[in-house]
Protein backbone atom coordinates (compact mmCIF):
# COMPACT_ATOMS: atom_id res chain seq x y z
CA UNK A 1 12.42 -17.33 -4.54
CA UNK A 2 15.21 -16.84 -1.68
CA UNK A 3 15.39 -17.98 1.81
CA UNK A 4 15.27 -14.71 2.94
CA UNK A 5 11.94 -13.42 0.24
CA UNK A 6 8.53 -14.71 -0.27
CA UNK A 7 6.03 -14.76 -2.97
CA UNK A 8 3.38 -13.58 -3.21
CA UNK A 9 1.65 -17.11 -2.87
CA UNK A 10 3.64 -18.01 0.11
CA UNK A 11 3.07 -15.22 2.03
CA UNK A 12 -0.54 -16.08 1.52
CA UNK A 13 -0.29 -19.30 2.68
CA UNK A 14 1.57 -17.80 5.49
CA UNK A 15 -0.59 -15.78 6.63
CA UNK A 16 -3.35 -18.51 6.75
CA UNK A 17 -1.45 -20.61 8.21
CA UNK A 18 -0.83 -18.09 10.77
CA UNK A 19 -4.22 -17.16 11.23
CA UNK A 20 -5.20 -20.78 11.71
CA UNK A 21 -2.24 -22.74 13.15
CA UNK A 22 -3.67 -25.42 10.76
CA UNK A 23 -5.18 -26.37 7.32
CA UNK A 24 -3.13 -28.13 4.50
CA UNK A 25 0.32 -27.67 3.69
CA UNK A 26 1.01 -25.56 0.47
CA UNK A 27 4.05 -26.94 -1.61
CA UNK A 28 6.93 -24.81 -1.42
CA UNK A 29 10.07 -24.90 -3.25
CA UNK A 30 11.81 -23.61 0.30
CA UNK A 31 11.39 -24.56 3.86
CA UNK A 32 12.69 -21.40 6.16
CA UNK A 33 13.99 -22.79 9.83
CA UNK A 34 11.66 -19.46 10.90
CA UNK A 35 9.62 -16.52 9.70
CA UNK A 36 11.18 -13.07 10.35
CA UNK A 37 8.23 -11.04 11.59
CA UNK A 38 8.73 -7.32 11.31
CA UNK A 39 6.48 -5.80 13.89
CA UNK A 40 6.46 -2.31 13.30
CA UNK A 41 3.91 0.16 15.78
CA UNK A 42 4.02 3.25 16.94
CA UNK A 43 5.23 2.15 20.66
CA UNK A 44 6.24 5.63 21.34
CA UNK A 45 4.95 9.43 20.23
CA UNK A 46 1.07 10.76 20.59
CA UNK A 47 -1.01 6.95 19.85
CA UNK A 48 1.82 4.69 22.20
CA UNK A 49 -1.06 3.21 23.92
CA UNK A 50 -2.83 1.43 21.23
CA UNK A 51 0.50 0.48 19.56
CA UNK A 52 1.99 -1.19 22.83
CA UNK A 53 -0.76 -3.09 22.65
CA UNK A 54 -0.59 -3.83 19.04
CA UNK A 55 2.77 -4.85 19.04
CA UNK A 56 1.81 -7.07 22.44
CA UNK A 57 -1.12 -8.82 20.81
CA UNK A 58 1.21 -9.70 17.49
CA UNK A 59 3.86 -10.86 19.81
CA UNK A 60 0.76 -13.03 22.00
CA UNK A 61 -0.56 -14.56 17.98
CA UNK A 62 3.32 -15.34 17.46
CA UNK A 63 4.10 -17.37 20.72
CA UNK A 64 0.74 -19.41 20.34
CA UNK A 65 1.45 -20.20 16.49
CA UNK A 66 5.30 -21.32 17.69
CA UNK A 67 3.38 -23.47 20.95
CA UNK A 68 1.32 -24.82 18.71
CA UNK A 69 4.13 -26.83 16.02
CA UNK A 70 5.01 -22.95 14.30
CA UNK A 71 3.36 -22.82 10.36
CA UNK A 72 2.39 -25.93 9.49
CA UNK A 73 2.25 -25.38 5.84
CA UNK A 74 5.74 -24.51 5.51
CA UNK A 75 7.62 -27.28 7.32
CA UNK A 76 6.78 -25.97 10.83
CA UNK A 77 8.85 -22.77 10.63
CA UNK A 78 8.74 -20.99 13.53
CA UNK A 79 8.00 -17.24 13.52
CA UNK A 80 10.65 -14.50 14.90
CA UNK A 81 9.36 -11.11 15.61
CA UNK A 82 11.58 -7.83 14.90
CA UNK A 83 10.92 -5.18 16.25
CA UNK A 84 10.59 -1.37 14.86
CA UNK A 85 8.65 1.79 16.15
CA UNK A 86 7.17 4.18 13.79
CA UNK A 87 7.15 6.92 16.89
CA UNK A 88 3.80 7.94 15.73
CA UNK A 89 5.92 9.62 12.46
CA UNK A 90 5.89 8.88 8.91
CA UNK A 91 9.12 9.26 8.13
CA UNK A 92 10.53 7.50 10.98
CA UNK A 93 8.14 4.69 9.92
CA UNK A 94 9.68 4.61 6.26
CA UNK A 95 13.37 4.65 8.34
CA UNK A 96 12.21 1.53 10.19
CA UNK A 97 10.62 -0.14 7.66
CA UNK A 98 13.65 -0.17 5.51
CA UNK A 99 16.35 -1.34 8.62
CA UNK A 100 13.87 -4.06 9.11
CA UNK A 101 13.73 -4.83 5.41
CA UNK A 102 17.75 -5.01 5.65
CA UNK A 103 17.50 -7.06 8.63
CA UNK A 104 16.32 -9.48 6.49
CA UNK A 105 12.53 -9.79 7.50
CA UNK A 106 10.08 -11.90 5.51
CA UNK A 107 7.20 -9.87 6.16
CA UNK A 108 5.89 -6.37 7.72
CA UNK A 109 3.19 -5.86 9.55
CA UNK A 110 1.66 -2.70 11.61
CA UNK A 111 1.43 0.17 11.92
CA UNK A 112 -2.26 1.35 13.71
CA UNK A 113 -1.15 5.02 12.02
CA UNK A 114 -2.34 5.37 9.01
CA UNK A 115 -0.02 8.10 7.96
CA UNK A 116 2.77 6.01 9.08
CA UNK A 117 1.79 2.35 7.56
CA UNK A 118 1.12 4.95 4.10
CA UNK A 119 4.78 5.59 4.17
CA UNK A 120 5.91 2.18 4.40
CA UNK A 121 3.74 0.93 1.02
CA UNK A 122 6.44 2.49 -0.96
CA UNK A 123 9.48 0.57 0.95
CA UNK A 124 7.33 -2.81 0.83
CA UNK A 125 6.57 -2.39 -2.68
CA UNK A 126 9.91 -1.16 -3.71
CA UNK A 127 11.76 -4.25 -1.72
CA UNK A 128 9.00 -6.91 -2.54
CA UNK A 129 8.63 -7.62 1.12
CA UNK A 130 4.81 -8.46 2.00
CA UNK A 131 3.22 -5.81 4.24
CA UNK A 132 0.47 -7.26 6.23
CA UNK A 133 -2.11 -3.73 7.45
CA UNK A 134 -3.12 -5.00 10.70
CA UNK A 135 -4.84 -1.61 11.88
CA UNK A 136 -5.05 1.08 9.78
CA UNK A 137 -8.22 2.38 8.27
CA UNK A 138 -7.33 4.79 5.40
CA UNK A 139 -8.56 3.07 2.29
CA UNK A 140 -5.43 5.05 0.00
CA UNK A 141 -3.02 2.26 2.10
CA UNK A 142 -3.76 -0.91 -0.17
CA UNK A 143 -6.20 0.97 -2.83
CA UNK A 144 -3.46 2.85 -4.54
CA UNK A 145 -1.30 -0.02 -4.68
CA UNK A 146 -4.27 -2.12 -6.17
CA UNK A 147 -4.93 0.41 -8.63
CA UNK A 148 -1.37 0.55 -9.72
CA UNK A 149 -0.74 -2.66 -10.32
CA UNK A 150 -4.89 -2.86 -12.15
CA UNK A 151 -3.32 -0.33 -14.36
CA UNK A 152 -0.11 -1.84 -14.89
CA UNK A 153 2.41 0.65 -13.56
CA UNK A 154 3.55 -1.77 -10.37
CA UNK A 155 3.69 -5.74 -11.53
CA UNK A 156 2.46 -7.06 -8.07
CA UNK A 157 1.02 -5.79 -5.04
CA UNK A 158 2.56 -6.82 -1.81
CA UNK A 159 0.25 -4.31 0.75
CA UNK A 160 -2.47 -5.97 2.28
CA UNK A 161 -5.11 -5.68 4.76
CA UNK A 162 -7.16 -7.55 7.36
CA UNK A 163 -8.63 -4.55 8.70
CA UNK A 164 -11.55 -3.10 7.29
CA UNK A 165 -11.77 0.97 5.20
CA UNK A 166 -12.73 4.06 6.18
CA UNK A 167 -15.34 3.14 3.37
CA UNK A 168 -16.67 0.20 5.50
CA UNK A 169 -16.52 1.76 8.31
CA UNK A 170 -18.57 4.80 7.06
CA UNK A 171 -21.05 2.03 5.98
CA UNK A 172 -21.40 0.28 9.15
CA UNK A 173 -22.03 3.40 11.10
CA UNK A 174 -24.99 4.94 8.79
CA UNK A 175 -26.44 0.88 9.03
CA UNK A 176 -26.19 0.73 12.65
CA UNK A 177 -27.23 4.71 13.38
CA UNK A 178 -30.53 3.92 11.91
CA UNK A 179 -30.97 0.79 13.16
CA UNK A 180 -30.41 1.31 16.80
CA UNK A 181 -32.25 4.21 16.77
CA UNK A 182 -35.54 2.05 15.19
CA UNK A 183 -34.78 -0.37 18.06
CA UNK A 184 -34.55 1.92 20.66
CA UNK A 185 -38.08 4.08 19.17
CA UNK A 186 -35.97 7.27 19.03
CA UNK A 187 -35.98 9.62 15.99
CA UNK A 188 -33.17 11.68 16.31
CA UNK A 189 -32.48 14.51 13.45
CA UNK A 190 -29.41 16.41 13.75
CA UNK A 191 -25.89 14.85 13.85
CA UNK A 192 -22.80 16.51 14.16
CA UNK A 193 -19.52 14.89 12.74
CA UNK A 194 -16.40 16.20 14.85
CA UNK A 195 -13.18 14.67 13.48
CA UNK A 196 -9.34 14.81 14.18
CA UNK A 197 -7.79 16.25 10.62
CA UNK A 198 -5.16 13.70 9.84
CA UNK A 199 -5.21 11.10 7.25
CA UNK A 200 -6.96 8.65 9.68
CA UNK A 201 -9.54 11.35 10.60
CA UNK A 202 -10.17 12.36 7.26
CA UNK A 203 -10.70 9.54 5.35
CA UNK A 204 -13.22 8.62 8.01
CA UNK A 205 -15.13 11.53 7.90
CA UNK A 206 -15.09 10.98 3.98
CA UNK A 207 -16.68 7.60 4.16
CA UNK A 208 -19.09 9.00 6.78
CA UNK A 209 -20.60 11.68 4.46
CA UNK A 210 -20.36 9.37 1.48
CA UNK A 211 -22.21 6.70 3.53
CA UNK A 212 -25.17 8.97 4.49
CA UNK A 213 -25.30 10.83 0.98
CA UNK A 214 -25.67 7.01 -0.51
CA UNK A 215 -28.22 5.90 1.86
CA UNK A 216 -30.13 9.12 2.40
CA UNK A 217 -31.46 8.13 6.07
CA UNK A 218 -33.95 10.02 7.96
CA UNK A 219 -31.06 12.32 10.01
CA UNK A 220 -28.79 14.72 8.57
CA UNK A 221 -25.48 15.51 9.03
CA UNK A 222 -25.74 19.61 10.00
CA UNK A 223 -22.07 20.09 10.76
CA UNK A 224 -18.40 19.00 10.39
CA UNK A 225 -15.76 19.78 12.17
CA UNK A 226 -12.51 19.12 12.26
CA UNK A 227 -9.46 20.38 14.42
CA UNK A 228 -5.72 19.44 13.94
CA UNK A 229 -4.34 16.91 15.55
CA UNK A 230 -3.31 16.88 18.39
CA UNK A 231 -5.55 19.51 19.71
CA UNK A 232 -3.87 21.93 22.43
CA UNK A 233 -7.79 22.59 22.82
CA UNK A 234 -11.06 22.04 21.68
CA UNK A 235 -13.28 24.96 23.16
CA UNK A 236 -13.74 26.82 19.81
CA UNK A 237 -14.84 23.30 18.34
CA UNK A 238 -17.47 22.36 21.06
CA UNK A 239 -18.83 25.61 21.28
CA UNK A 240 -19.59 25.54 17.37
CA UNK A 241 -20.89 22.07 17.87
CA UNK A 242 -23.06 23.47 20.69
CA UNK A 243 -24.16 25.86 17.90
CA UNK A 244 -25.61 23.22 15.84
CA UNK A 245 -28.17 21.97 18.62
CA UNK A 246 -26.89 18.32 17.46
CA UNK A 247 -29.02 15.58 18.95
CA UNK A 248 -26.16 13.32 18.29
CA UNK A 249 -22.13 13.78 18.00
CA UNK A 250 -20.32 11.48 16.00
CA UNK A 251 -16.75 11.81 16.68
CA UNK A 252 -13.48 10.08 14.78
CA UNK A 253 -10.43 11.30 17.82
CA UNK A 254 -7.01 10.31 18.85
CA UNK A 255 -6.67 9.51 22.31
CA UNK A 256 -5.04 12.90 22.69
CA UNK A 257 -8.15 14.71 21.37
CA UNK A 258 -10.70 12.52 23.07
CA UNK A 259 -8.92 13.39 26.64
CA UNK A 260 -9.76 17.42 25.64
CA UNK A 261 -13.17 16.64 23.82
CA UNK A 262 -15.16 14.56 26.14
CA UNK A 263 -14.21 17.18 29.48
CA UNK A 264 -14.89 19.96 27.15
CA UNK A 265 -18.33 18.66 26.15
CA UNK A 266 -19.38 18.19 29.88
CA UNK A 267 -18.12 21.71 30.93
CA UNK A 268 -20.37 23.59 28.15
CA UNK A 269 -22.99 21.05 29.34
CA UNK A 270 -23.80 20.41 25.46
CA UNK A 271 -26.95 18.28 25.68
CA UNK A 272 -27.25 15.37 23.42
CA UNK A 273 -29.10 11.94 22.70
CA UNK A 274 -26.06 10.04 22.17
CA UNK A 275 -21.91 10.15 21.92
CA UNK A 276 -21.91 7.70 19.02
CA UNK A 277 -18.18 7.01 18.75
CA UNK A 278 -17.18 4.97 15.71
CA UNK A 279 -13.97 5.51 15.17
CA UNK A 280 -12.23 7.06 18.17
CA UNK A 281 -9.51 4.83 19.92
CA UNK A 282 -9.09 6.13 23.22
CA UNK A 283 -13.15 8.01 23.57
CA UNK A 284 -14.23 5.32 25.79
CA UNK A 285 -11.70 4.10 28.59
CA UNK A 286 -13.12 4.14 31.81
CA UNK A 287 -13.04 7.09 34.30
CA UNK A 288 -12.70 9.42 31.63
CA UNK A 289 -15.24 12.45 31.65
CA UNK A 290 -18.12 11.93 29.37
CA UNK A 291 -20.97 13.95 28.21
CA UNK A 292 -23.67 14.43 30.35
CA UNK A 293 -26.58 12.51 28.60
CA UNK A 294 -26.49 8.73 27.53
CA UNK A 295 -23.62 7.70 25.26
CA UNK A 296 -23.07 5.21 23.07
CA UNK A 297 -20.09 3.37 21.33
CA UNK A 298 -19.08 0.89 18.73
């Protein structure tokens, strides 16, 4: 191992240690003076918002770990962040990824995108620099690497996550349907599944379907629809949701979308139980329009 590189193991202990700002010190061969942090988010482009505030709450966990004595299972190294921004594009997310690599970072972690924290699997794996998945929710992101290395075509994986699957996700949200509608002595049927048509959406919407198929609950999914993202409008899409007669929508949305779909359901006055949103960053800010019957979010 180099100054500059971790293991495998040490990036684990890292990361604990991180996490924790305590526990017992790991023996380490090396003691770094500090931890280059690559924090790379999509600060600019289409999802800005929630990578801002990605990159601010990574930058908040680094300050407290360095107040607090820095990683105390690797000498007290202190943690530097580095910045990058993805701009909300893949390839500009493999660009950064690899100028932070050569910056000498000891560690990446982002993106929020999916797509864009996809394309930097390759450069982590490819540069044996530790990717850390903060938010991201497309399983593909560490399962392909897993399976690679299971199979024996990569020797060790280096993406990780501490953010749960679309497969989770889809999980939770058939659970939690079914039993807040028990609580709440409703018995609602029909459930549409609206869904922006990127990776993120997607894979989402896959889990969904697979979820409910699996646990066969007493609604039914009676339509999907997806739109690309962004939307430059979502009156076609509403209308066929309208169509349905859902008595709940499900949406997965970008901010972008969510800004067109929630106006769009009010002004065809599409009449529903709930606006279930379980995966839709950006659906639920206040002062944005909403349907006009009770909603509901997780």
């Amino acid at each position: 191992m180099t100054a500059a590189r971790l293991t495998r193991r040490s990036f684990l202990g890292a990361a604990a240690a991180s996490a924790a700002v305590a526990g017992c010190p790991l023996p380490l061969r090396a003691q770094p003076k500090s931890i280059k942090v690559g924090l790379l988010h999509c600060v600019t482009g289409p999802l800005a918002e929630p990578g801002q505030a990605c990159r601010l709450a990574a930058q908040i966990a680094i300050d407290q770990v360095n107040a607090a004595g820095g990683v105390k299972s690797m000498g007290g190294a202190k943690l530097e962040a580095v910045l990058g921004d993805t701009q909300t594009k893949a390839d500009v997310a493999r660009a950064e990824a690899e100028r932070l690599v050569n910056a000498g970072v000891n560690i990446l972690v982002g993106t929020f995108n999916s797509a864009d924290s996809a394309a930097v699997v390759p450069v982590a794996q490819q540069h044996r620099v530790p990717f850390l998945v903060d938010i991201s929710a497309a399983d593909p992101i560490t399962a392909n690497v897993a399976r690679s290395v299971k199979e024996g075509q990569q020797r060790v994986q280096y993406v990780y996550r501490n953010f749960p699957t679309g497969t989770l996700f889809g999980v939770r949200a058939v659970q939690y349907f079914s039993e807040i509608f028990k609580a709440a002595g409703v018995a609602p049927r029909r459930v549409v599944l609206m869904h922006a048509n990127d990776l993120f959406g997607q894979n989402q919407a896959r889990g969904f379907q697979a979820a409910h198929k699996a646990a066969s609950p007493s609604w039914d999914i009676v339509e999907v629809i997806p739109w690309p993202e962004p939307p430059s409008d979502l009156a076609t899409e509403v209308a066929r949701a309208k169509a349905a007669k859902p008595d709940v929508i499900a949406p997965i949305t970008r901010p972008a979308s969510a800004q067109l779909l929630l106006p769009e359901l009010a002004k065809q006055r599409v009449e529903i139980w709930a606006w279930w949103v379980r995966a839709a960053p950006g659906s639920t800010r206040p002062g944005r329009s909403r349907p006009s019957r009770s909603t509901s979010s997780t």
